[in-house]
C-alpha atoms as a PDB file:
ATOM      1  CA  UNK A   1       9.790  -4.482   0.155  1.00  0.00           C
ATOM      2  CA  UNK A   2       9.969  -4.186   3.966  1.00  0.00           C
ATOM      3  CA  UNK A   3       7.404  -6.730   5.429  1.00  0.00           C
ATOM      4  CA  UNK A   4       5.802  -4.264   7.547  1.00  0.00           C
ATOM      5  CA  UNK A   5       5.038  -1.615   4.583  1.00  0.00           C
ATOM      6  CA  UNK A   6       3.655  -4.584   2.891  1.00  0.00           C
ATOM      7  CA  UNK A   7       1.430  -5.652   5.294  1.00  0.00           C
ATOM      8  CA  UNK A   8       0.224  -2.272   5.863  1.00  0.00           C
ATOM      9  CA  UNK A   9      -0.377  -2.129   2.099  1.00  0.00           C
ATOM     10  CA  UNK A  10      -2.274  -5.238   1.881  1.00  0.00           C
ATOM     11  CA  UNK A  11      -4.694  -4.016   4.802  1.00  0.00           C
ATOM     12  CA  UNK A  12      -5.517  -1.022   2.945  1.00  0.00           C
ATOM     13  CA  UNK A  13      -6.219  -3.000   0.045  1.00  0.00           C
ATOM     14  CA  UNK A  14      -7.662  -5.647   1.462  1.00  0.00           C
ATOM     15  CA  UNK A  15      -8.476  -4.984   5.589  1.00  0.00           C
ATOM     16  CA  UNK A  16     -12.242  -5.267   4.625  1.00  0.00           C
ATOM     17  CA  UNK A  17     -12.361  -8.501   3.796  1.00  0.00           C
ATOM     18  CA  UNK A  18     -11.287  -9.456   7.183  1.00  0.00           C
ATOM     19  CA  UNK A  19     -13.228  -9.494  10.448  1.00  0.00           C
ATOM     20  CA  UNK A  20     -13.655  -6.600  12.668  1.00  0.00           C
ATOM     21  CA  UNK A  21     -11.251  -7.568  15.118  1.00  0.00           C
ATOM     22  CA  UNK A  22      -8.393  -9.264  12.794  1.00  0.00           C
ATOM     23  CA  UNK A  23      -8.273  -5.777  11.185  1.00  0.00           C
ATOM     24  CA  UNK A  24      -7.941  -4.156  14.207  1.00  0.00           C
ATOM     25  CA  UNK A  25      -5.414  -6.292  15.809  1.00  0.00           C
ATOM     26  CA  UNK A  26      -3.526  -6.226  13.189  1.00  0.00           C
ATOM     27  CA  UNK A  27      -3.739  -1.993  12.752  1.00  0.00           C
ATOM     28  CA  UNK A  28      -2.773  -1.759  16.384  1.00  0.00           C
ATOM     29  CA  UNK A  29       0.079  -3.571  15.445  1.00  0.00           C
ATOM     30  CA  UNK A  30       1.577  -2.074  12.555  1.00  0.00           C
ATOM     31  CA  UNK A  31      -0.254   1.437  13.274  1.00  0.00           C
ATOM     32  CA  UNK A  32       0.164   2.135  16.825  1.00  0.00           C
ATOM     33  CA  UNK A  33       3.006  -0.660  17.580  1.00  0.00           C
ATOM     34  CA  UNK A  34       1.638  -1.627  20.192  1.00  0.00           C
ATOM     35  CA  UNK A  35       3.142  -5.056  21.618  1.00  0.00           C
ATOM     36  CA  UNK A  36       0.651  -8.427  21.317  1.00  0.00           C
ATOM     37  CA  UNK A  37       0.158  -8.121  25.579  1.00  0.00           C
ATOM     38  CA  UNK A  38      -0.980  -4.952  25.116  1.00  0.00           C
ATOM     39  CA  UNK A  39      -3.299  -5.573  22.521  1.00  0.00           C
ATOM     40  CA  UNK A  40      -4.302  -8.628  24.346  1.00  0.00           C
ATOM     41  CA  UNK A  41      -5.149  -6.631  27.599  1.00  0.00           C
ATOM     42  CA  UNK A  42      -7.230  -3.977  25.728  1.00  0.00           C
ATOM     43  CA  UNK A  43      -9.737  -6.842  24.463  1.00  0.00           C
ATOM     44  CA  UNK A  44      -9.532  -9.065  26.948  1.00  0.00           C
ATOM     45  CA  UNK A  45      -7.630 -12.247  25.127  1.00  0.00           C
ATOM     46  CA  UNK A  46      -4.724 -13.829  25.637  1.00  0.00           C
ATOM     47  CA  UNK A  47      -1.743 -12.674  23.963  1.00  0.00           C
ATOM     48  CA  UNK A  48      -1.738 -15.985  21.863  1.00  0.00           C
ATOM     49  CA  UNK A  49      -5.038 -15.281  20.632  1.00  0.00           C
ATOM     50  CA  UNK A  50      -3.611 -12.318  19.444  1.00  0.00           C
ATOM     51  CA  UNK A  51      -0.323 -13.616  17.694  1.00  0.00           C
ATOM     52  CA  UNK A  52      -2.571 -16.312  15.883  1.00  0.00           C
ATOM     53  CA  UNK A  53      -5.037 -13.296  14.920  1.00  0.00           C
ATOM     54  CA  UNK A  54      -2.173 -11.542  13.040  1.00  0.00           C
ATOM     55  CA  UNK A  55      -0.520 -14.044  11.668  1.00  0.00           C
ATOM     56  CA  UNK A  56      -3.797 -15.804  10.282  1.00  0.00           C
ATOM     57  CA  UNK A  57      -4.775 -12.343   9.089  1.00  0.00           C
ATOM     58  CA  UNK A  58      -1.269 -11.675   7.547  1.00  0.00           C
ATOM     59  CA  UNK A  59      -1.883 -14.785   5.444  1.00  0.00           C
ATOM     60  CA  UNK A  60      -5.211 -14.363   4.516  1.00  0.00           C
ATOM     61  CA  UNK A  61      -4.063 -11.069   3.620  1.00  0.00           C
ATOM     62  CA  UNK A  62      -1.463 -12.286   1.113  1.00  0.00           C
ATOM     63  CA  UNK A  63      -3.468 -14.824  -0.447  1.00  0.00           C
ATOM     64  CA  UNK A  64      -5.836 -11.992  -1.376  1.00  0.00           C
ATOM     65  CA  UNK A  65      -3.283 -10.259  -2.719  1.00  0.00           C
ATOM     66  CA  UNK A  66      -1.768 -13.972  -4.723  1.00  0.00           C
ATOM     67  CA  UNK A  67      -5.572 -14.352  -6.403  1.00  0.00           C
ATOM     68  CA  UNK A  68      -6.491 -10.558  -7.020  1.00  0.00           C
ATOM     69  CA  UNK A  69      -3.520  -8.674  -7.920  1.00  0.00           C
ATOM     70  CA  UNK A  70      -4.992  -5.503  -6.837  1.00  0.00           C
ATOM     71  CA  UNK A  71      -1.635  -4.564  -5.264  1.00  0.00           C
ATOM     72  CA  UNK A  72       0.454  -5.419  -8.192  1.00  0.00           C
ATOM     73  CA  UNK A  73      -1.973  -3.914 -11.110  1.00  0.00           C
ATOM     74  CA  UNK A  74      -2.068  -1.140  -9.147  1.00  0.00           C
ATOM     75  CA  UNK A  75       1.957  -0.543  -8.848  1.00  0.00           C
ATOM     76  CA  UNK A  76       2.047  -1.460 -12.867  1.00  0.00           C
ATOM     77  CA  UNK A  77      -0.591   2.120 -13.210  1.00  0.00           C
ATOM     78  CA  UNK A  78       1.693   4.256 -11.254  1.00  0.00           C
ATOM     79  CA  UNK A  79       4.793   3.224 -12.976  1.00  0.00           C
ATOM     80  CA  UNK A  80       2.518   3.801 -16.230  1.00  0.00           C
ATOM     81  CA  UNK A  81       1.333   7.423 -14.965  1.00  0.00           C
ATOM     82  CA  UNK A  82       4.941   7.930 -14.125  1.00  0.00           C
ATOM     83  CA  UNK A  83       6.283   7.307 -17.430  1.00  0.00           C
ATOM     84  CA  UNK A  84       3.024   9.234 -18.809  1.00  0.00           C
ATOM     85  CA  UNK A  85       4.449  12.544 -16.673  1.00  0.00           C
ATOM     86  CA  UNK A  86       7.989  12.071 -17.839  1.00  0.00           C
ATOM     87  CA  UNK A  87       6.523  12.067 -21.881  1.00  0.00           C
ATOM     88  CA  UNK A  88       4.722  14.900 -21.086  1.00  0.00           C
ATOM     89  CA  UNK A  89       7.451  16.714 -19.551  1.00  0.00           C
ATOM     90  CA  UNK A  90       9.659  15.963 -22.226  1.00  0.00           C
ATOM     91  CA  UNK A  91       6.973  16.972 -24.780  1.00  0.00           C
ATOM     92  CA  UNK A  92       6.354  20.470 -23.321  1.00  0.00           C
ATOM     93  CA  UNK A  93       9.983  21.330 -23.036  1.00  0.00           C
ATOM     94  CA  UNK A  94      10.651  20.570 -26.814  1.00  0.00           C
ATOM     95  CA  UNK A  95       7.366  22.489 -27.236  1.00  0.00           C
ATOM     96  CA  UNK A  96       9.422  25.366 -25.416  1.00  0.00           C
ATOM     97  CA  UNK A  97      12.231  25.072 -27.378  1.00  0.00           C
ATOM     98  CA  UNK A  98      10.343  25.105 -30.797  1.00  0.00           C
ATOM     99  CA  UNK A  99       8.661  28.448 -29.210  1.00  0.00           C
ATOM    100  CA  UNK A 100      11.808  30.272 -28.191  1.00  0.00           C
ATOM    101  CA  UNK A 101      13.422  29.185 -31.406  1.00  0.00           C
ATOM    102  CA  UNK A 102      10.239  30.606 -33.600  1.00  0.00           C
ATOM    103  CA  UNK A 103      10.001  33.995 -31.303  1.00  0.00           C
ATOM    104  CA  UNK A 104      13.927  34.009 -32.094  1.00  0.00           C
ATOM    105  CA  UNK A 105      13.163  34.309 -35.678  1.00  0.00           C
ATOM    106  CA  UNK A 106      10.441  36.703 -35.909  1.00  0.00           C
END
């Protein structure tokens, strides 16, 4: 998984659990790409402040994710809902068949 994807995954999962300005350092970031100086200038840090924000954030962020799962359990339901859809699908075209083979005989 690219590592920007996943970091943007584990801040919607998980952004509230960090402070108000680690969040949005870190959204600025991945969200509006904006560079560290820039993010820097608009709060009125350094741009090392910022670069130890994010990466501080990015690994409480995946520690979250390594004790709660939330992430994972959640890809192992859409695979599940996935292979729910595909049953289904399956099951309503043999259902068509069976029909159009009963209307046949009538």
């Amino acid at each position: 998984m690219d590592k920007r994807y996943r970091i943007n995954l584990l801040l919607d999962f998980y952004g509230a659990l960090l402070t108000d300005h680690a969040r949005e350092f870190v959204r600025l970031r991945l969200e509006e790409d904006m560079s560290l100086q820039e993010i820097a200038d608009s709060f009125g840090v350094s741009r090392q402040a910022v670069h130890d924000s994010i990466s501080r954030s990015e690994k409480q962020l995946s520690e979250y994710e390594d004790k709660l799962g939330l992430i994972k359990r959640f890809d192992e339901v859409k695979n599940s809902i996935a292979l729910c859809r595909a049953e289904l699908k399956t099951a309503r075209d043999a259902l068509k068949r069976a029909e159009e083979i009963i209307s046949g005989l009538e």
